[in-house]
PDB file of N, CA and C in Angstrom:
ATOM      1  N   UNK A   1      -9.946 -21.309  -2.412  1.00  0.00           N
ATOM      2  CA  UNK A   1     -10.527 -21.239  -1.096  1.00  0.00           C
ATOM      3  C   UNK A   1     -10.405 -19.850  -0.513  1.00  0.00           C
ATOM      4  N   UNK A   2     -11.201 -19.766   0.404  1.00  0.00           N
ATOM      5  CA  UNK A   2     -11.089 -18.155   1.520  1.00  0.00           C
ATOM      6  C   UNK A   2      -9.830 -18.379   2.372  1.00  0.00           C
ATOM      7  N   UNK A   3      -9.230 -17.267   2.482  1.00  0.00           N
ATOM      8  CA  UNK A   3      -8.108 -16.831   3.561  1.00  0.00           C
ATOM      9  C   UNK A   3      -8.653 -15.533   4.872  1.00  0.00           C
ATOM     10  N   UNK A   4      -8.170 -15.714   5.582  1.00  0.00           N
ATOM     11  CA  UNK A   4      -8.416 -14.853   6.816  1.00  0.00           C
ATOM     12  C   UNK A   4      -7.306 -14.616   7.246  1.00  0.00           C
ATOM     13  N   UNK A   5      -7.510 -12.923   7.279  1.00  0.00           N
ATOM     14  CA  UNK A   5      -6.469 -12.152   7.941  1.00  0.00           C
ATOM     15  C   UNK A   5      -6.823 -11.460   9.129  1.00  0.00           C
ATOM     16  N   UNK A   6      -6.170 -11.553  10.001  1.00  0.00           N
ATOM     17  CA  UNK A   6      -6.331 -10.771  11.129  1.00  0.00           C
ATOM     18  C   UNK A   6      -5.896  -9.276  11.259  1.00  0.00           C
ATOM     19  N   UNK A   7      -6.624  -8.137  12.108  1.00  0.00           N
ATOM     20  CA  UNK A   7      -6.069  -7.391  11.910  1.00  0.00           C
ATOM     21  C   UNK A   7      -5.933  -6.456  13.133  1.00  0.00           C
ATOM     22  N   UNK A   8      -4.766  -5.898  13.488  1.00  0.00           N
ATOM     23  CA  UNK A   8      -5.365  -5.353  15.112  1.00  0.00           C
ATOM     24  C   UNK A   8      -4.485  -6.162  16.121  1.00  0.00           C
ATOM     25  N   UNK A   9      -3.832  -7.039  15.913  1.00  0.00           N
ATOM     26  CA  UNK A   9      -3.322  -7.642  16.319  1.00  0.00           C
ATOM     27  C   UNK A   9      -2.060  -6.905  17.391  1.00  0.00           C
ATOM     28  N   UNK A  10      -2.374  -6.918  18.649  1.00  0.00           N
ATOM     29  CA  UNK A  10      -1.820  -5.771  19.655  1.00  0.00           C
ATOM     30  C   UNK A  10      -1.060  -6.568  20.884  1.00  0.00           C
ATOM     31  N   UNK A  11      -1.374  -8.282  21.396  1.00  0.00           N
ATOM     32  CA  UNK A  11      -0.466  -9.203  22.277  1.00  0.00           C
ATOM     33  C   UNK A  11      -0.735  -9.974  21.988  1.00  0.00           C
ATOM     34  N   UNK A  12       0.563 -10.863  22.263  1.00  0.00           N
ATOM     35  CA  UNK A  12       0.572 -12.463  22.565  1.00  0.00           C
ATOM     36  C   UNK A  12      -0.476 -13.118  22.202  1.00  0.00           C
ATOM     37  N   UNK A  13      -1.213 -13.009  23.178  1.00  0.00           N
ATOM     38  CA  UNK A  13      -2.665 -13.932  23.560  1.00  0.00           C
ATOM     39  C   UNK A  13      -3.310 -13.056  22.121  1.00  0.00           C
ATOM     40  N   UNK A  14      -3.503 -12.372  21.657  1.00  0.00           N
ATOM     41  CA  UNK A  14      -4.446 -12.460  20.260  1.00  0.00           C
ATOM     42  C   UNK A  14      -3.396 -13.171  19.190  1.00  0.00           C
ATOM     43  N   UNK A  15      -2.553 -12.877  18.765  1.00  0.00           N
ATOM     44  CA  UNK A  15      -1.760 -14.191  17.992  1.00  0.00           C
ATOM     45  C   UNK A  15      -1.777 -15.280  18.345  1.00  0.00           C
ATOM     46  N   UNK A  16      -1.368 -15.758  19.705  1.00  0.00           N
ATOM     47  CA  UNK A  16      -1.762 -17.114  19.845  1.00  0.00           C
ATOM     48  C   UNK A  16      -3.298 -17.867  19.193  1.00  0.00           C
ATOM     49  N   UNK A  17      -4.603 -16.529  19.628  1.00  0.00           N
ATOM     50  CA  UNK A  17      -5.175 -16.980  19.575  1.00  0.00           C
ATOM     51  C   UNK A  17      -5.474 -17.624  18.079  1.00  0.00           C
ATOM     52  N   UNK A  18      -5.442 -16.451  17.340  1.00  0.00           N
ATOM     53  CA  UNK A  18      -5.401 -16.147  15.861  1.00  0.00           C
ATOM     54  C   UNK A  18      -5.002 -17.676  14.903  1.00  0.00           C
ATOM     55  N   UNK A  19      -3.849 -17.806  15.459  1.00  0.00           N
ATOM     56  CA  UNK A  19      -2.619 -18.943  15.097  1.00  0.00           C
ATOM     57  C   UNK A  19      -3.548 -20.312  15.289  1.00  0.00           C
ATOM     58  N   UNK A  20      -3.690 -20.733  16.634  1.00  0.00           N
ATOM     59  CA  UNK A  20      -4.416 -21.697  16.891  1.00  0.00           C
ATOM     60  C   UNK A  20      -5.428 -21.748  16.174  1.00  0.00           C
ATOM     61  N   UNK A  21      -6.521 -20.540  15.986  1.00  0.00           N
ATOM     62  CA  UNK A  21      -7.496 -20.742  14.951  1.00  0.00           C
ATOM     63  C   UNK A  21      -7.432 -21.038  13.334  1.00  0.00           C
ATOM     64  N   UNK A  22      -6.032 -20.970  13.010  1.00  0.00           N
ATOM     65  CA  UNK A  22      -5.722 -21.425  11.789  1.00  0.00           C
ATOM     66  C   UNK A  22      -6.166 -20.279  10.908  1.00  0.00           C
ATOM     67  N   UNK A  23      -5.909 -18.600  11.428  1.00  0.00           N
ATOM     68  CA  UNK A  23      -5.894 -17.759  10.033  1.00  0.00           C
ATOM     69  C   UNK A  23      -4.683 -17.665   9.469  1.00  0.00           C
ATOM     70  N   UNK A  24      -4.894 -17.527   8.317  1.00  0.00           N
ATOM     71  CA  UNK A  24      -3.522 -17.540   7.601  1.00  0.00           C
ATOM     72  C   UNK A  24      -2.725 -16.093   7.812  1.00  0.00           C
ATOM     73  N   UNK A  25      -3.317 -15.248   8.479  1.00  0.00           N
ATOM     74  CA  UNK A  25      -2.327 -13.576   8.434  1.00  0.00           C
ATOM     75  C   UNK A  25      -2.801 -13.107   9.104  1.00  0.00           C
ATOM     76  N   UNK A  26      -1.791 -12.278   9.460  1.00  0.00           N
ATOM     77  CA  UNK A  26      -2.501 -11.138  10.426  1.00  0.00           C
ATOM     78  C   UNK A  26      -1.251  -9.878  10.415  1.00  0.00           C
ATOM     79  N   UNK A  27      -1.649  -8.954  11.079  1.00  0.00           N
ATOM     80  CA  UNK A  27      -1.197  -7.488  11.163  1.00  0.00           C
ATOM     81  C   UNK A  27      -1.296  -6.585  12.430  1.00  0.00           C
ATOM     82  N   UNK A  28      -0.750  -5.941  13.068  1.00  0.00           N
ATOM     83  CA  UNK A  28      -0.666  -4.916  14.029  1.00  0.00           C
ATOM     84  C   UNK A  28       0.278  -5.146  14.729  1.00  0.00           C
ATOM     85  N   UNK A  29       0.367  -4.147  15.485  1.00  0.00           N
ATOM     86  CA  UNK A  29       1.826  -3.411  16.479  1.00  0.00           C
ATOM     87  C   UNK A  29       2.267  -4.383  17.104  1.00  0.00           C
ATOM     88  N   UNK A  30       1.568  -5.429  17.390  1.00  0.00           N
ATOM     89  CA  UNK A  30       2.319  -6.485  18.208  1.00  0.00           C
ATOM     90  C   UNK A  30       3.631  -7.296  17.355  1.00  0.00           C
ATOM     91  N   UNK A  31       2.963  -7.283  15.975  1.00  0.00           N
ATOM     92  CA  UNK A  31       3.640  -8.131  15.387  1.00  0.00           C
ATOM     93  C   UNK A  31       4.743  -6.876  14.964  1.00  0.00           C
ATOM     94  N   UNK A  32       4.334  -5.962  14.655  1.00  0.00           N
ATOM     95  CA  UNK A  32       5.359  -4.782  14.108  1.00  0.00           C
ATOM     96  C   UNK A  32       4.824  -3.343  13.704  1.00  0.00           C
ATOM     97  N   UNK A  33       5.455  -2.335  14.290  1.00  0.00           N
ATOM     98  CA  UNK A  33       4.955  -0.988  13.770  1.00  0.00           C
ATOM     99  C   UNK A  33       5.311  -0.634  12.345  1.00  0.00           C
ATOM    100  N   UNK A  34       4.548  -0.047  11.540  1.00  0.00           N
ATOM    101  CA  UNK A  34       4.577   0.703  10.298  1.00  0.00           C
ATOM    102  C   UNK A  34       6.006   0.132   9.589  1.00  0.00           C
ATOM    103  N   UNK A  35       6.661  -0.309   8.365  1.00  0.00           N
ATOM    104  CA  UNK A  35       7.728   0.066   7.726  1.00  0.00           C
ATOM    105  C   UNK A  35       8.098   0.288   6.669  1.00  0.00           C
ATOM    106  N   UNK A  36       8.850   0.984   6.165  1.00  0.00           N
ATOM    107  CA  UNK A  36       8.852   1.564   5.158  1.00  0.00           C
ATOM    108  C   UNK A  36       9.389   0.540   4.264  1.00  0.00           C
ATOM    109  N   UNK A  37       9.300   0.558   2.836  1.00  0.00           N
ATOM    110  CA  UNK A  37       9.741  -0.405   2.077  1.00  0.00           C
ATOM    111  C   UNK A  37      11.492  -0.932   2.273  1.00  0.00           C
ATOM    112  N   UNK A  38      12.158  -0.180   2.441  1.00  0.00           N
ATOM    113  CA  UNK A  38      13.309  -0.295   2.580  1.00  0.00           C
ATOM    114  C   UNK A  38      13.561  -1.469   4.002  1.00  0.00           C
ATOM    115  N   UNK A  39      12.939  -1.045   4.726  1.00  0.00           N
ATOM    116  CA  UNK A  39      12.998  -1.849   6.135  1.00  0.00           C
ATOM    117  C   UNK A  39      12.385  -3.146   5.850  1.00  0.00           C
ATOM    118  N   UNK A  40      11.249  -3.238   4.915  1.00  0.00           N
ATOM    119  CA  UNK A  40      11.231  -5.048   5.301  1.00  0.00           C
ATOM    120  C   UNK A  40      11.595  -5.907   5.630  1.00  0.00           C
ATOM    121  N   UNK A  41      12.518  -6.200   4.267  1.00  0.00           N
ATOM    122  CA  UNK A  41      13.643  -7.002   4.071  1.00  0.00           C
ATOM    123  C   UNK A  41      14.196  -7.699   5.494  1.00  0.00           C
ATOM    124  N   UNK A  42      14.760  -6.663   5.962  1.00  0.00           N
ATOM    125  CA  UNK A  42      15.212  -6.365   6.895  1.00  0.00           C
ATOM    126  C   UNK A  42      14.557  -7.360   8.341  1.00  0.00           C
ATOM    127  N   UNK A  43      12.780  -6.923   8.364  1.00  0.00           N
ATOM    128  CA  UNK A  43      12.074  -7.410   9.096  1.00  0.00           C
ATOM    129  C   UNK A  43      12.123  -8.446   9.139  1.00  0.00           C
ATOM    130  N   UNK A  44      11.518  -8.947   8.051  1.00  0.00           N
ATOM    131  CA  UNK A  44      11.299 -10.507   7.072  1.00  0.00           C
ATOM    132  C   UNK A  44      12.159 -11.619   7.681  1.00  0.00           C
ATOM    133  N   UNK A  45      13.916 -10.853   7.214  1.00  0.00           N
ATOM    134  CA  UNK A  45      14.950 -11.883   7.629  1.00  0.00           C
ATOM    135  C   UNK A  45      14.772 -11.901   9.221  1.00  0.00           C
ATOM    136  N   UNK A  46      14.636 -11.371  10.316  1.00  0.00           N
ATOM    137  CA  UNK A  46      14.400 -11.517  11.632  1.00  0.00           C
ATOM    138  C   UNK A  46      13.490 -12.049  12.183  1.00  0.00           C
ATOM    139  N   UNK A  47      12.092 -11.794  11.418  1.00  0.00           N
ATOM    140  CA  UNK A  47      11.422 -12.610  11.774  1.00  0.00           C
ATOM    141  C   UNK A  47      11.280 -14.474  11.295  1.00  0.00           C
ATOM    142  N   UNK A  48      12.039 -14.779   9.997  1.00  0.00           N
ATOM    143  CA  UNK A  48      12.230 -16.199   9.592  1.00  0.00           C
ATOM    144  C   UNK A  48      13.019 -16.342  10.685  1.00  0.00           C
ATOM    145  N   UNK A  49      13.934 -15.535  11.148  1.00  0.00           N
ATOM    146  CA  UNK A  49      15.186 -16.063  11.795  1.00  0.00           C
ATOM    147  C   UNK A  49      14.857 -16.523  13.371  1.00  0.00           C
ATOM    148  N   UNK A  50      13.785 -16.135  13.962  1.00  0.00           N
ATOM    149  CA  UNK A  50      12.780 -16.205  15.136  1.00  0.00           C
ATOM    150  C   UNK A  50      12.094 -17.713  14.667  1.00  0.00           C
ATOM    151  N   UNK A  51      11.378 -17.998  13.877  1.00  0.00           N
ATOM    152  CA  UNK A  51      11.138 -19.254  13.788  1.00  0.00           C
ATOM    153  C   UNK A  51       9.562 -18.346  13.460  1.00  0.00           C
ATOM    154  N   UNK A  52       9.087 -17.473  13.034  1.00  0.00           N
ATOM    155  CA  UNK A  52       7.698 -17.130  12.644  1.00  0.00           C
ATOM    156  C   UNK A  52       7.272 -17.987  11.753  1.00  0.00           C
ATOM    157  N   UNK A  53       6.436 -18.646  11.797  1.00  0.00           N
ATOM    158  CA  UNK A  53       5.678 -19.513  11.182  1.00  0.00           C
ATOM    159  C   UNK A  53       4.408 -19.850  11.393  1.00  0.00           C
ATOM    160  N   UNK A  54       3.427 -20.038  10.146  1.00  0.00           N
ATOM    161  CA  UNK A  54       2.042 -20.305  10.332  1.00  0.00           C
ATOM    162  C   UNK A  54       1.772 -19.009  10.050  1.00  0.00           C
ATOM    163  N   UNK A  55       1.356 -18.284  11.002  1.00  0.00           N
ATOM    164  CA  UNK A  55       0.711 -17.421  11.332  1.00  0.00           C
ATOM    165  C   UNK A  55       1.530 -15.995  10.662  1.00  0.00           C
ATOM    166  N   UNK A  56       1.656 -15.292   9.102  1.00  0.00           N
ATOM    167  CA  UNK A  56       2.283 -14.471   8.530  1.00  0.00           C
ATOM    168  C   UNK A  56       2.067 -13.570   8.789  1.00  0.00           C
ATOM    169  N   UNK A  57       2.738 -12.294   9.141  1.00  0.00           N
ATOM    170  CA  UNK A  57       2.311 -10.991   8.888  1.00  0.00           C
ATOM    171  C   UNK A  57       2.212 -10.713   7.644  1.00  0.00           C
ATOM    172  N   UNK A  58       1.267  -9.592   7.448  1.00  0.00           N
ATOM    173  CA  UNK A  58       1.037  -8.990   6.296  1.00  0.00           C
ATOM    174  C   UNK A  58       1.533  -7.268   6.270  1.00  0.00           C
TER     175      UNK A  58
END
């Protein structure tokens, strides 16, 4: 099947919206600025630890 990623993603209200619409990903500053490989990890565990779900960054 097709997946949809969002991209640009800059407040709240566009993730919400995003989420509710059932894309599977998305990306931008809202969700997180730039990181370097080393930092993921890092991200990853904070954001599971928030309860991020559904709606993945990429």
């Amino acid at each position: 099947g097709k997946h949809t990623i969002a991209e640009g993603i800059e407040t709240m209200q566009q993730l919400d919206f995003f989420a509710r619409e059932g894309c599977d990903a998305g990306q931008g500053y809202y969700i997180s600025k730039p990181l370097s490989d080393r930092m993921i990890g890092d991200w990853l565990a904070a954001a599971n630890s928030k309860g991020w779900r559904g709606l993945v960054a990429v």
